[in-house]
N, C-alpha and C. Protein backbone atom coordinates (compact mmCIF):
# COMPACT_ATOMS: atom_id res chain seq x y z
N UNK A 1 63.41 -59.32 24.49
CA UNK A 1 62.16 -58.60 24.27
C UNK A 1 61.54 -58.29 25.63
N UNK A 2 60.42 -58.70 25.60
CA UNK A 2 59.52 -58.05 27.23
C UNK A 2 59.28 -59.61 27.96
N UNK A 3 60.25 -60.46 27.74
CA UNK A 3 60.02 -61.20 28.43
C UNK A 3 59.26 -62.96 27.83
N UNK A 4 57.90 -62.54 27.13
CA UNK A 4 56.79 -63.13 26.98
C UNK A 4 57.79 -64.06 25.43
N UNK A 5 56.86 -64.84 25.54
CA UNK A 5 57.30 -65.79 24.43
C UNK A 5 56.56 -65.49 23.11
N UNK A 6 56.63 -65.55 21.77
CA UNK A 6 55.65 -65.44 20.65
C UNK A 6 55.74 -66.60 19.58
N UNK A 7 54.76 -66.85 19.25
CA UNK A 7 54.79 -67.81 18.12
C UNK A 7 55.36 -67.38 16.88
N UNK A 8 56.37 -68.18 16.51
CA UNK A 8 57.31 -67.53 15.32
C UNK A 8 57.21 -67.05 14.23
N UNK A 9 55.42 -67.07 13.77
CA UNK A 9 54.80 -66.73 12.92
C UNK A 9 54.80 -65.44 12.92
N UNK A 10 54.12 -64.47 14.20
CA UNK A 10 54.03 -63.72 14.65
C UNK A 10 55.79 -62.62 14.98
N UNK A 11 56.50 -62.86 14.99
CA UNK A 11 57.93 -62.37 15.43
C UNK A 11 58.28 -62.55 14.03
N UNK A 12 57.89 -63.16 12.83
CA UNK A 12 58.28 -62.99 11.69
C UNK A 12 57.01 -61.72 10.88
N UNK A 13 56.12 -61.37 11.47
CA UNK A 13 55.14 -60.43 11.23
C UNK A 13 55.74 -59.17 11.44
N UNK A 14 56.42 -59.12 12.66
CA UNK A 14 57.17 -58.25 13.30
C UNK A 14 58.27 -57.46 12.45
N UNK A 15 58.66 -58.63 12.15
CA UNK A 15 60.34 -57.81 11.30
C UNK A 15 59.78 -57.91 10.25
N UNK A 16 58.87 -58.42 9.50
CA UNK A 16 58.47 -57.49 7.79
C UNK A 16 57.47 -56.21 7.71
N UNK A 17 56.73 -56.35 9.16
CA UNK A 17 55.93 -54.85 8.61
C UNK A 17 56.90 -53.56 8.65
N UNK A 18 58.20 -53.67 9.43
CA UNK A 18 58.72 -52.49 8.82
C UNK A 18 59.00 -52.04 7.17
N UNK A 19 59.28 -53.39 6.79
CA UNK A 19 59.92 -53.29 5.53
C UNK A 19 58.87 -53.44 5.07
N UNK A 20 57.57 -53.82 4.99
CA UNK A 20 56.19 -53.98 4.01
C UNK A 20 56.25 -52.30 4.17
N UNK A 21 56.53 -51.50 5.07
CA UNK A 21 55.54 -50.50 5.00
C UNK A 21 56.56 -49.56 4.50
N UNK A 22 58.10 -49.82 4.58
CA UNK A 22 58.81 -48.67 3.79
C UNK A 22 58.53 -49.16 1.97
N UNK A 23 58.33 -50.36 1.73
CA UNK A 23 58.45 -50.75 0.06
C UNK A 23 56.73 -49.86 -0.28
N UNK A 24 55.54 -49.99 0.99
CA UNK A 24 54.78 -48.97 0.55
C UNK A 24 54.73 -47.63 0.78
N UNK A 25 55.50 -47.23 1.38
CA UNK A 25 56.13 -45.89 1.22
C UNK A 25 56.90 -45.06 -0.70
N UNK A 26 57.89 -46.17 -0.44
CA UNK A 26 58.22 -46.07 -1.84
C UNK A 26 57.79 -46.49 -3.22
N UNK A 27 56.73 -46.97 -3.06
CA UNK A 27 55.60 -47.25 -4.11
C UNK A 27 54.83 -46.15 -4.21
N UNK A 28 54.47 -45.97 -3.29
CA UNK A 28 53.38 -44.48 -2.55
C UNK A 28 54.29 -43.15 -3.89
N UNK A 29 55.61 -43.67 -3.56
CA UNK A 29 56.34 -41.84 -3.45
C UNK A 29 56.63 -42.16 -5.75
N UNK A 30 56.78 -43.40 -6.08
CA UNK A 30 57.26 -43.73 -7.22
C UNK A 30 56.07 -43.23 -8.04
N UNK A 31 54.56 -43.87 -7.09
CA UNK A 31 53.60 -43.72 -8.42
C UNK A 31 53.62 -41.54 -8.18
N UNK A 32 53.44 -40.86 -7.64
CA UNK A 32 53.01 -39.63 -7.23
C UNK A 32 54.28 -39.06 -8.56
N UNK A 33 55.23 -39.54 -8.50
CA UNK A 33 56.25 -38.90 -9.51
C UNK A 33 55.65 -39.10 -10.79
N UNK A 34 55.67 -40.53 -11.16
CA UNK A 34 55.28 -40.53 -12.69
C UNK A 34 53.89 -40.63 -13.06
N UNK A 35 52.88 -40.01 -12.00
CA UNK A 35 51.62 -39.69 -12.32
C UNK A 35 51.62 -38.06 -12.66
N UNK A 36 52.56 -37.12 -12.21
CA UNK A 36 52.23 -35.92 -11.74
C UNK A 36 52.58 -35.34 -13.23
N UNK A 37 53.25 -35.85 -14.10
CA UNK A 37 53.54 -35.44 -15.40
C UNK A 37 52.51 -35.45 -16.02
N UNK A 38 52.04 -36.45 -15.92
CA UNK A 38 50.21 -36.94 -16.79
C UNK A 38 49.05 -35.78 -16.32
N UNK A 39 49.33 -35.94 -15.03
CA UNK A 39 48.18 -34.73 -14.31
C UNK A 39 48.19 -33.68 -14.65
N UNK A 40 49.38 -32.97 -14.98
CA UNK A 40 49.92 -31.51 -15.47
C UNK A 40 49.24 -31.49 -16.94
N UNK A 41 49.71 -32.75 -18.40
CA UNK A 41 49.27 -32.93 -19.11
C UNK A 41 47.70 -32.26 -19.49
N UNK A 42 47.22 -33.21 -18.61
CA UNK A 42 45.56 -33.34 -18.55
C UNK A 42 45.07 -31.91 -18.14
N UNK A 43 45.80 -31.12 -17.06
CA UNK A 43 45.15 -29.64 -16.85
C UNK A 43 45.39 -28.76 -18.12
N UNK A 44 46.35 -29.16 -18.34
CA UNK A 44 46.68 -28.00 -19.68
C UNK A 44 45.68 -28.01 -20.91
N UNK A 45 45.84 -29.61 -20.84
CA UNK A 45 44.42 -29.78 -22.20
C UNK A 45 42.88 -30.25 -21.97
N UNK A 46 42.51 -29.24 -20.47
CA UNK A 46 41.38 -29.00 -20.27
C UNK A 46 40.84 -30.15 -19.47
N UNK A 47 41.40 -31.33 -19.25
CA UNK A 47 40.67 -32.78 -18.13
C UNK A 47 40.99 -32.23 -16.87
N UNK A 48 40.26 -33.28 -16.32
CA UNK A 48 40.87 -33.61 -14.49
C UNK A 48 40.72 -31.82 -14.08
């Protein structure tokens, strides 16, 4: 790394926010799909 030492807590912070932030990526992209059917729904019969 750059040298410096880290508490292992921290270097384990490290290697999951990639993966925290792709599983909220793909949460992000899952709900937008099976909301967008409902949304369409709702314009047609006058809501939202």
């Amino acid at each position: 790394m750059d040298g410096r030492t880290y508490p292992t807590h921290r270097l384990e912070e490290l290697m999951l926010q990639p993966i925290a932030d792709a599983l909220a990526a793909v949460g992000s992209a899952i709900a937008a799909v099976v909301s967008a059917p409902f949304k369409l729904l709702a314009r047609l019969f006058g809501g939202a």
